[in-house]
N, C-alpha and C. Protein backbone atom coordinates (compact mmCIF):
# COMPACT_ATOMS: atom_id res chain seq x y z
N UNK A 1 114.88 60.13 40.32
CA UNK A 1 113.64 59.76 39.69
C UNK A 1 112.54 60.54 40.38
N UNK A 2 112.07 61.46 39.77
CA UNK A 2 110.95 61.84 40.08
C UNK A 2 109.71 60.94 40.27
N UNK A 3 108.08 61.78 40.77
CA UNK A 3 107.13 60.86 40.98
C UNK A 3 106.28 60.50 39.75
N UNK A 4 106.58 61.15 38.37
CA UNK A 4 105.99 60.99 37.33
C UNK A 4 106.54 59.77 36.87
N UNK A 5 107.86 59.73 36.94
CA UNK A 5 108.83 58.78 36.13
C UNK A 5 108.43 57.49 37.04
N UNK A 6 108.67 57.31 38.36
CA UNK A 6 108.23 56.49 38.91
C UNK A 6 107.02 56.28 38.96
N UNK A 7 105.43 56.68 38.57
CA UNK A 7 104.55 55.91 38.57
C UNK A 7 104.14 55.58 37.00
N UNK A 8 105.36 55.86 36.54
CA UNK A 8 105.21 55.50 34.99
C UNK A 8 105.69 54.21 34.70
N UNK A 9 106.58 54.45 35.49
CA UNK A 9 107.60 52.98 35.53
C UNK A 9 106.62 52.05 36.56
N UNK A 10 105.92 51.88 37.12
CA UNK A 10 104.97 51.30 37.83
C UNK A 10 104.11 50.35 37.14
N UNK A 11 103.67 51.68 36.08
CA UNK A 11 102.66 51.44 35.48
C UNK A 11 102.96 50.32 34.44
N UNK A 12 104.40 50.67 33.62
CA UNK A 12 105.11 50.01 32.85
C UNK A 12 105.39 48.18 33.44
N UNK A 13 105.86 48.50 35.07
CA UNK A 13 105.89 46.71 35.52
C UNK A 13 104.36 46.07 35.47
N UNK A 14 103.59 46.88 35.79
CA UNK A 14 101.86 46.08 35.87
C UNK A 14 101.46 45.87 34.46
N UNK A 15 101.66 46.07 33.13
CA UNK A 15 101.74 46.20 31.94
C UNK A 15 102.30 44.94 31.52
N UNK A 16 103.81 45.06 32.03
CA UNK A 16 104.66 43.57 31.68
C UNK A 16 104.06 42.26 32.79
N UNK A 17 103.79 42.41 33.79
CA UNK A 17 102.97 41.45 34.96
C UNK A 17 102.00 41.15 34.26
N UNK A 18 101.03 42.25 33.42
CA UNK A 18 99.51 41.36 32.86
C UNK A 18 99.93 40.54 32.06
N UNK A 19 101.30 41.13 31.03
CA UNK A 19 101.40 40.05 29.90
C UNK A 19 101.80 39.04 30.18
N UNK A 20 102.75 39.04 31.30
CA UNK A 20 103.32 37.67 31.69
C UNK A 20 102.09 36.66 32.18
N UNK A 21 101.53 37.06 33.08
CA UNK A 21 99.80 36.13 33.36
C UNK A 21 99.27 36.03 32.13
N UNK A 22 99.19 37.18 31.22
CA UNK A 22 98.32 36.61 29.82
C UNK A 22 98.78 35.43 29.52
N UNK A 23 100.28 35.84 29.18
CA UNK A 23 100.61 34.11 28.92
C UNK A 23 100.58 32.58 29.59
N UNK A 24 100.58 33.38 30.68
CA UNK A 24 101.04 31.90 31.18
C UNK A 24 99.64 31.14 31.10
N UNK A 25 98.29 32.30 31.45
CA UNK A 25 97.33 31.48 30.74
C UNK A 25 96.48 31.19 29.93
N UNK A 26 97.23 31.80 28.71
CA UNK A 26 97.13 31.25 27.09
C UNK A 26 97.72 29.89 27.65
N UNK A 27 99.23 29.39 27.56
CA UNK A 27 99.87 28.40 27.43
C UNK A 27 98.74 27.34 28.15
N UNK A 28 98.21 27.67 29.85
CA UNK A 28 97.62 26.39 29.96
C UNK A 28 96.11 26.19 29.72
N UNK A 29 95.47 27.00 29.09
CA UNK A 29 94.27 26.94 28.12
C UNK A 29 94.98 26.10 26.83
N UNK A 30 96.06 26.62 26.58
CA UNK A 30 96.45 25.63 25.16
C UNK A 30 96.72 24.19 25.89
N UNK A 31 97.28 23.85 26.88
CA UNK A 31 98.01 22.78 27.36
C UNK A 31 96.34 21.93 28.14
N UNK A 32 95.25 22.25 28.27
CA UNK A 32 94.06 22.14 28.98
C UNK A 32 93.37 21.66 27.57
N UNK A 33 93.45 22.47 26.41
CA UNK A 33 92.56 21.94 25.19
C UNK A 33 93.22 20.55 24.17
N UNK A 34 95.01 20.38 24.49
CA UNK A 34 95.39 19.51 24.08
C UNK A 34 95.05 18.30 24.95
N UNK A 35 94.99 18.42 26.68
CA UNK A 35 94.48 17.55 27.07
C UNK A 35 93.15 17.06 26.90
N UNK A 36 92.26 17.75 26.65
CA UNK A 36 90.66 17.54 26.32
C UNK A 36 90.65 16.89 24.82
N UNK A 37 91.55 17.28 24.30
CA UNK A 37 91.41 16.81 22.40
C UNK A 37 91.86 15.23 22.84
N UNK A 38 93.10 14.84 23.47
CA UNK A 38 93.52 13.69 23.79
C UNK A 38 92.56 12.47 24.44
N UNK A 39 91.85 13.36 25.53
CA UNK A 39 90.71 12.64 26.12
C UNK A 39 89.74 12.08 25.11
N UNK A 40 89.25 12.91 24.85
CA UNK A 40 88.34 13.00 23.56
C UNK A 40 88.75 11.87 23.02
N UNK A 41 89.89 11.83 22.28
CA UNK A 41 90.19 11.07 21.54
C UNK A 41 90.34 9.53 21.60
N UNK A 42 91.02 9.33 23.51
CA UNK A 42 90.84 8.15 23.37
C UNK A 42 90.01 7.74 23.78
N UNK A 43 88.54 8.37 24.13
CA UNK A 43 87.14 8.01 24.37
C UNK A 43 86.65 7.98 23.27
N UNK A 44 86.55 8.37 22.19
CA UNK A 44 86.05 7.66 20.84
C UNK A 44 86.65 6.80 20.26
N UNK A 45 88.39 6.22 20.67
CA UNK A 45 89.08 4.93 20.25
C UNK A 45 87.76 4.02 21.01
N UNK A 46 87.93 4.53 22.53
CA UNK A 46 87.34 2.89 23.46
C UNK A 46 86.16 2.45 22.42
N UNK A 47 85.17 3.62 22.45
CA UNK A 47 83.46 3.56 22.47
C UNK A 47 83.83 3.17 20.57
N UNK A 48 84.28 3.32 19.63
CA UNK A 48 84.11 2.86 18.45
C UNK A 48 84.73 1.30 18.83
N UNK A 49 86.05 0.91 18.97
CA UNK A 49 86.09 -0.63 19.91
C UNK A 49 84.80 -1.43 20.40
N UNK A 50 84.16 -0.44 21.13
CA UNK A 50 82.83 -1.30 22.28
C UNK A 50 81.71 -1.63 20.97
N UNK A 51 81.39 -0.34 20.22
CA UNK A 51 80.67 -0.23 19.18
C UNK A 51 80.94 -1.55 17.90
N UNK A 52 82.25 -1.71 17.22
CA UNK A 52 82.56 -2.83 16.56
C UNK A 52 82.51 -4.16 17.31
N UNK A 53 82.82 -4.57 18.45
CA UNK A 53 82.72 -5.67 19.41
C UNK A 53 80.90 -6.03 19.21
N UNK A 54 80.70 -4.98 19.74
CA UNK A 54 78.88 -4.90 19.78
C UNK A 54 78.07 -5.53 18.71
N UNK A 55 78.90 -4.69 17.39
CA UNK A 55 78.19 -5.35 16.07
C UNK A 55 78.87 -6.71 15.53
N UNK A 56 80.13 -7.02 16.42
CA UNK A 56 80.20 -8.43 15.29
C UNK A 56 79.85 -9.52 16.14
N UNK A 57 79.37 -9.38 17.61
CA UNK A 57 78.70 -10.10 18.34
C UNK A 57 77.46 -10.17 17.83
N UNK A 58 76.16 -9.41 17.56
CA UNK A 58 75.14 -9.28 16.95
C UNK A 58 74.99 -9.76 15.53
N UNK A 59 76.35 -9.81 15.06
CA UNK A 59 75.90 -10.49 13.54
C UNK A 59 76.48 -12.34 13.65
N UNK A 60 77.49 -12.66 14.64
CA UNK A 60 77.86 -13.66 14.57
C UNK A 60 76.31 -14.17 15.11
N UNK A 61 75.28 -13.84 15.93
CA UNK A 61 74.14 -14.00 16.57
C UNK A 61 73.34 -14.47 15.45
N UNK A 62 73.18 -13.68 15.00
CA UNK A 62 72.42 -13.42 13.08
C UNK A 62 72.60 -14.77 12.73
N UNK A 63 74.09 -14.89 12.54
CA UNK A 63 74.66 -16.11 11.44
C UNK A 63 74.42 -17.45 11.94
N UNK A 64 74.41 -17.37 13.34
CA UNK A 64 74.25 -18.76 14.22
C UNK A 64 72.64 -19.17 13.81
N UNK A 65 71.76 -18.20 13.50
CA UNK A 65 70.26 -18.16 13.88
C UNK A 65 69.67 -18.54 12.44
N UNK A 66 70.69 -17.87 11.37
CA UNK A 66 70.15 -18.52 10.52
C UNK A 66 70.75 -19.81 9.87
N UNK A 67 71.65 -20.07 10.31
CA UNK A 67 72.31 -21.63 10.06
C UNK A 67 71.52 -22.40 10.80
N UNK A 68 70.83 -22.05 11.99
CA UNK A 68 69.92 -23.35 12.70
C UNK A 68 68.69 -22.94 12.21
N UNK A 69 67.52 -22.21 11.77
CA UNK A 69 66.95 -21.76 11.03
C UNK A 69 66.83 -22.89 9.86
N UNK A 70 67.77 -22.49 8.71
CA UNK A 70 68.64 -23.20 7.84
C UNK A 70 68.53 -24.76 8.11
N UNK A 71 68.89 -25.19 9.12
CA UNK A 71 68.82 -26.78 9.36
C UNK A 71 67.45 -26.88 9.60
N UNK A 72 66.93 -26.37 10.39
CA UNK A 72 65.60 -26.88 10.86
C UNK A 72 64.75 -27.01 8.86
N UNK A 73 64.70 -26.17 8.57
CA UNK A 73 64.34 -26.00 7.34
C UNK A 73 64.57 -27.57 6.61
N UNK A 74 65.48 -27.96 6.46
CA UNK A 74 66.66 -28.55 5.69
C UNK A 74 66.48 -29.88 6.32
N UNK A 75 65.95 -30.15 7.01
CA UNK A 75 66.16 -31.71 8.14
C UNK A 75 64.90 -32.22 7.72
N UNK A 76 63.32 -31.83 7.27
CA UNK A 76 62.64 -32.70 6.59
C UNK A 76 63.08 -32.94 5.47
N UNK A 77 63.61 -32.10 4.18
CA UNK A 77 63.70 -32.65 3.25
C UNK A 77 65.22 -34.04 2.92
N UNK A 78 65.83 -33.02 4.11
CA UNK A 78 66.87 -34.23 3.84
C UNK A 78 66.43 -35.68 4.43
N UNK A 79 65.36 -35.58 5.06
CA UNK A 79 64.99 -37.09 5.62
C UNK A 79 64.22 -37.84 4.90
N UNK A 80 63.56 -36.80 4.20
CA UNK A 80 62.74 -37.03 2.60
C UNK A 80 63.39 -37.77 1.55
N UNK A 81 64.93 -36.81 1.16
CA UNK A 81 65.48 -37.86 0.61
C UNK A 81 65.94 -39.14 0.51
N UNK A 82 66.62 -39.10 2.00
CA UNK A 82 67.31 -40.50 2.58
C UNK A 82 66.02 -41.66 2.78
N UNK A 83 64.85 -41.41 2.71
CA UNK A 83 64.13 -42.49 2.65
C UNK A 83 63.45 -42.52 0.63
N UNK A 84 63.62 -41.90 0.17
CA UNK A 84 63.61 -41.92 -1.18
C UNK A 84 64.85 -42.62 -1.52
N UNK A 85 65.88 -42.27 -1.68
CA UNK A 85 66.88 -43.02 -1.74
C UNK A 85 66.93 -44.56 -1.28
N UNK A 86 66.29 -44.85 0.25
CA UNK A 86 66.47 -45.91 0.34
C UNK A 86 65.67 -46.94 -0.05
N UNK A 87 64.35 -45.83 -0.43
CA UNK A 87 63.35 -46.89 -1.64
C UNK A 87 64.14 -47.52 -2.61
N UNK A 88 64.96 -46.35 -3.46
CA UNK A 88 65.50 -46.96 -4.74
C UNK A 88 66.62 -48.49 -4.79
N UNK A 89 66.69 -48.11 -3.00
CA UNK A 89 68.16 -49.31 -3.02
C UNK A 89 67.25 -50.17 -2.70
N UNK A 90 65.77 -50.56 -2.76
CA UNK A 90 64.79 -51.60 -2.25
C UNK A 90 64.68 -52.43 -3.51
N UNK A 91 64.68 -51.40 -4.69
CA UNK A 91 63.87 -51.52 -6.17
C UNK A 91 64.40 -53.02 -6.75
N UNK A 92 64.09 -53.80 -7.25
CA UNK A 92 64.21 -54.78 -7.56
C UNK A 92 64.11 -54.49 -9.06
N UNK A 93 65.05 -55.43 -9.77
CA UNK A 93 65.27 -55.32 -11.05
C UNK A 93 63.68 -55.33 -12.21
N UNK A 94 63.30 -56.18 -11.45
CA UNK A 94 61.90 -56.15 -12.54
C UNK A 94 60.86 -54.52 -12.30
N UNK A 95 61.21 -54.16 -11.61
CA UNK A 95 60.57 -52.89 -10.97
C UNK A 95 61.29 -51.91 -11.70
N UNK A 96 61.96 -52.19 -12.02
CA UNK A 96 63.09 -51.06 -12.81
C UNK A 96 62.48 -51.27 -14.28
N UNK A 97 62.40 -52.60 -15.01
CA UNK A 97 61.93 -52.66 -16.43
C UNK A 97 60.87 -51.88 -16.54
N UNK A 98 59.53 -52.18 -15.41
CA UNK A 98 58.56 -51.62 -15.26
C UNK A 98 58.66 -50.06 -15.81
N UNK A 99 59.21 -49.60 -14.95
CA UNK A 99 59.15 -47.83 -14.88
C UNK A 99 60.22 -47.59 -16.32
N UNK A 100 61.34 -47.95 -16.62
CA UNK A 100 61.49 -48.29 -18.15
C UNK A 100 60.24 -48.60 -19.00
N UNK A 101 59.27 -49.07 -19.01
CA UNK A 101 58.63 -49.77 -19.86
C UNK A 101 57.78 -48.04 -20.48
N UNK A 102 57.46 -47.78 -18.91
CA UNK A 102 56.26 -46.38 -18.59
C UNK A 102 57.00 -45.28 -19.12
N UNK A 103 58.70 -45.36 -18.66
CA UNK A 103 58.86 -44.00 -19.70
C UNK A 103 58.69 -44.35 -21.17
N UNK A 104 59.44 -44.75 -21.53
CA UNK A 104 58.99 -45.26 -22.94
C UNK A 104 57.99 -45.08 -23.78
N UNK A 105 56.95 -45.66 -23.25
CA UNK A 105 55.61 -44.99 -23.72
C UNK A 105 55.26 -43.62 -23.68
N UNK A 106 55.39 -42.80 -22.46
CA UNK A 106 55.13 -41.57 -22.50
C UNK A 106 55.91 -41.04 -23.15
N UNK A 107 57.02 -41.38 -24.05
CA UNK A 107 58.50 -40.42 -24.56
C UNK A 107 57.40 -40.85 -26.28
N UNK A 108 57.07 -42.47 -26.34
CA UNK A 108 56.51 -42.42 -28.00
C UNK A 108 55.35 -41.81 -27.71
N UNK A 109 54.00 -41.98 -26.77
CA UNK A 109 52.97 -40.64 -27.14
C UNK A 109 53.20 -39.42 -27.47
N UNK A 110 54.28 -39.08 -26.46
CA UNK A 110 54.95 -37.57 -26.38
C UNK A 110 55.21 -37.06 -27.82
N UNK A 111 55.70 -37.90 -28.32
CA UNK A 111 56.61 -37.73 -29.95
C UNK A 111 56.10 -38.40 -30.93
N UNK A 112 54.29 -38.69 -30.74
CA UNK A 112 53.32 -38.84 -31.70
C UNK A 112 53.41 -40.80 -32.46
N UNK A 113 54.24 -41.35 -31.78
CA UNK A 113 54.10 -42.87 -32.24
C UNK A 113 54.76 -42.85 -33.89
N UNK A 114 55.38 -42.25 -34.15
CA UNK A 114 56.04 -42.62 -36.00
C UNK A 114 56.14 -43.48 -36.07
């Protein structure tokens, strides 16, 4: 082997050496971006999790606020009724003809007395 052939052949192993390093780091740039895609990934599982937790805490909040809301609202008139009501269970029969007597009349004015 001459010195041509041999720094040809030299040249030829540093040639196959780059490609072999090319690859090896292609492979862990590829094996580095599958880990980052994975990461990634299960950091937007957690944070969409934290995110839905977040919002159905905030609306069960909502729903509590306006159901007591809702009552507060709702607790005069219902006390309104229950003492209306318990007028009527007071009413005494002649009290009843009475207000019979009053619709009556207002139903024949209403409908002109024929």
């Amino acid at each position: 082997m001459n010195g041509g052939d041999r720094m040809a052949k030299e040249a030829l192993d540093k040639v196959r050496e780059a490609e072999k390093k090319a690859l090896e780091i292609t492979a862990e740039a590829g094996q580095k971006a599958r880990d980052i895609r994975r990461d990634a990934e299960v950091l937007a599982e957690k944070k969409f999790r934290e995110i839905m937790t977040m919002g159905q805490k905030e609306s069960d909040a909502l729903k509590a606020k306006a159901v007591k809301e809702g009552e507060t609202l709702a607790e005069p008139i219902l006390a309104d009724g229950k003492n209306q009501a318990k007028k009527l269970e007071t009413l005494e029969v002649k009290d009843l003809g009475n207000a019979v007597n009053i619709i009556i009349e207002r139903i024949v004015k209403a409908d002109g007395n024929r």
